[in-house]
Protein backbone atom coordinates (compact mmCIF):
# COMPACT_ATOMS: atom_id res chain seq x y z
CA UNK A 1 0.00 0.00 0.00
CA UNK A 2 1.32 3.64 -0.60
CA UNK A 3 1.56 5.08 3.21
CA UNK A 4 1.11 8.65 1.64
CA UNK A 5 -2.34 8.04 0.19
CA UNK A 6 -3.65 6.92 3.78
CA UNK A 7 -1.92 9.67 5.39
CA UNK A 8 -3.45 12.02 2.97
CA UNK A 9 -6.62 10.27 3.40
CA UNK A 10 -6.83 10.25 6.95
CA UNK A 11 -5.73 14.32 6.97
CA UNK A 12 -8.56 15.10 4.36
CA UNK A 13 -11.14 13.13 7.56
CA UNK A 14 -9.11 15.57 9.81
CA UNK A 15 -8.77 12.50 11.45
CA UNK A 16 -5.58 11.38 14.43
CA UNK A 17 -3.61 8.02 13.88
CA UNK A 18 -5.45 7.52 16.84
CA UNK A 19 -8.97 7.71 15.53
CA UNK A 20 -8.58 5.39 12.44
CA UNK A 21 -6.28 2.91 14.55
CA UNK A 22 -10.07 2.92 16.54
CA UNK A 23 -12.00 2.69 13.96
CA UNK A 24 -9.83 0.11 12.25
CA UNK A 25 -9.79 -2.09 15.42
CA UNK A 26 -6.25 -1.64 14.89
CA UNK A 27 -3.00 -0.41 17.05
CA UNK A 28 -2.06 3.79 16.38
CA UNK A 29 1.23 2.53 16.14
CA UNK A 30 0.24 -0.14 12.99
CA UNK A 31 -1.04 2.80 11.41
CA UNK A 32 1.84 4.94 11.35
CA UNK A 33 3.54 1.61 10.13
CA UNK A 34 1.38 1.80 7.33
CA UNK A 35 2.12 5.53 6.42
CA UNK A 36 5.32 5.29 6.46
CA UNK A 37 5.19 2.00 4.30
CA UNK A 38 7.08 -0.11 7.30
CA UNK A 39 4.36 -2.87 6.95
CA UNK A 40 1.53 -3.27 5.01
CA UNK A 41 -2.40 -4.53 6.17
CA UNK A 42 -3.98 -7.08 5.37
CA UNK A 43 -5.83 -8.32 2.50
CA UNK A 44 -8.59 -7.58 4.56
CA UNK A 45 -7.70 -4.37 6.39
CA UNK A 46 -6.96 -2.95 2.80
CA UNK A 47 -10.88 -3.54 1.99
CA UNK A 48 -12.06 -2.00 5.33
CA UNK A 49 -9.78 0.92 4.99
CA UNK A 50 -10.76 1.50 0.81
CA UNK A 51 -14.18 1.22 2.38
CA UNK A 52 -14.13 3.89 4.80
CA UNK A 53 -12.83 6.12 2.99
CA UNK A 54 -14.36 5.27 -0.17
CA UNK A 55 -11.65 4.79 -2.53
CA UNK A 56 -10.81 1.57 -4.86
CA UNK A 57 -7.97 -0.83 -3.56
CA UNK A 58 -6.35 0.25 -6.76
CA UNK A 59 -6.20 4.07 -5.86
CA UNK A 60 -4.21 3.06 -1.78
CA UNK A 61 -2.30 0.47 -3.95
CA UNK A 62 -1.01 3.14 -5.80
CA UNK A 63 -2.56 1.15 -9.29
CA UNK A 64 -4.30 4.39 -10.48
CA UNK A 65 -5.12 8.02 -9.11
CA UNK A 66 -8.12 7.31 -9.65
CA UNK A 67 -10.54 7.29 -6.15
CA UNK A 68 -13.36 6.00 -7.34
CA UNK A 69 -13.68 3.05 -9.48
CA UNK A 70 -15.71 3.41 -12.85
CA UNK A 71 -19.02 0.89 -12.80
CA UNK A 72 -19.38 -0.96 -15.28
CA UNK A 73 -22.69 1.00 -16.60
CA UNK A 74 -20.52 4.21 -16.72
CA UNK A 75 -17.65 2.65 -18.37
CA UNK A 76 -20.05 0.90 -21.18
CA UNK A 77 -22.04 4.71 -21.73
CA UNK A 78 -19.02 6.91 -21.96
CA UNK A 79 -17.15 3.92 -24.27
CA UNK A 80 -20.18 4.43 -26.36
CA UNK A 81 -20.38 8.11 -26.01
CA UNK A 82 -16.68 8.30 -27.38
CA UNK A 83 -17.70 5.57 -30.14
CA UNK A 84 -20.33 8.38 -30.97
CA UNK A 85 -17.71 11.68 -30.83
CA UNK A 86 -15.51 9.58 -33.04
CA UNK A 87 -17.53 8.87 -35.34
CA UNK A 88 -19.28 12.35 -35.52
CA UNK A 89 -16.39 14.19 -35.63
CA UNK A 90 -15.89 12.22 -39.26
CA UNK A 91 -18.61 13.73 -40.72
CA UNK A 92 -18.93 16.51 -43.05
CA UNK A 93 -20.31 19.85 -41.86
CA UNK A 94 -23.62 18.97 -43.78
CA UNK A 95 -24.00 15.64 -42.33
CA UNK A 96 -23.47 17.06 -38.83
CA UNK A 97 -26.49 19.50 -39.32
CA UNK A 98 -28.31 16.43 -40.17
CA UNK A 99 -27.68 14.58 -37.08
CA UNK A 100 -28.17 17.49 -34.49
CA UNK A 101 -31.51 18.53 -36.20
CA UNK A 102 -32.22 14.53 -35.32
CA UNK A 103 -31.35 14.46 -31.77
CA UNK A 104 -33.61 18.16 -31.40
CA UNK A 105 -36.44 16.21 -33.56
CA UNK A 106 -35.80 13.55 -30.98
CA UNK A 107 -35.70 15.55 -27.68
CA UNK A 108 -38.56 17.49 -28.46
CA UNK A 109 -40.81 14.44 -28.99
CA UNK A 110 -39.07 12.77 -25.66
CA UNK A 111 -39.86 16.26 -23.71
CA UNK A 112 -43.59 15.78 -24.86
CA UNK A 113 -43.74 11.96 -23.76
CA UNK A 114 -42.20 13.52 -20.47
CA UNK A 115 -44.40 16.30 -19.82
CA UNK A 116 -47.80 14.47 -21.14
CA UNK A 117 -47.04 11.72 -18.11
CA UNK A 118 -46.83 14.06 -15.41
């Protein structure tokens, strides 16, 4: 594990070796071992602490600087949204006009199947 990321972590919280050794059900003194990369936790302790704090084992790894891992349903919409730009971005001037006045031909009629429900 990279010690800095759980020191920085644990600063952000405002929180005391102290208080996340508690919370942690671990020593203060393990903690400080971990910041200062002297030992590392547990497969296990690595899950609680990426838990807490909300972060993906990859980001206290050190894997990515990344916090947050991307779900699946995000990574499959903006794969397809970049699909789209690349694609669109190929297209003539002309043929872009084309496709906006599609999606606003579109929205409009989605708006009205919106607003005629509530």
């Amino acid at each position: 594990m990279k010690g800095i990321r759980l020191k920085q972590l644990r600063e952000e919280k405002g929180l005391k070796q102290e208080e996340l050794a508690q919370l942690l059900s671990v020593s203060p003194s393990a903690i400080g071992m971990y910041e200062r990369d002297y030992r590392e936790p547990s497969d296990e302790l690595l899950i609680k602490i990426s838990e807490y704090f909300q972060v993906s084992t990859d980001f206290l790894l050190g894997k990515t600087d990344i916090r947050q891992p991307i779900s699946q349903e995000d990574f499959e919409k903006n794969l397809l949204k970049s699909k789209f730009a690349e694609k669109y971005n190929k297209l003539t001037k002309e043929q872009r006009k084309t496709i906006d006045s599609l999606i606003e031909v579109w929205e409009k009629e989605n708006n009205k199947k919106i607003g005629g429900l509530s």
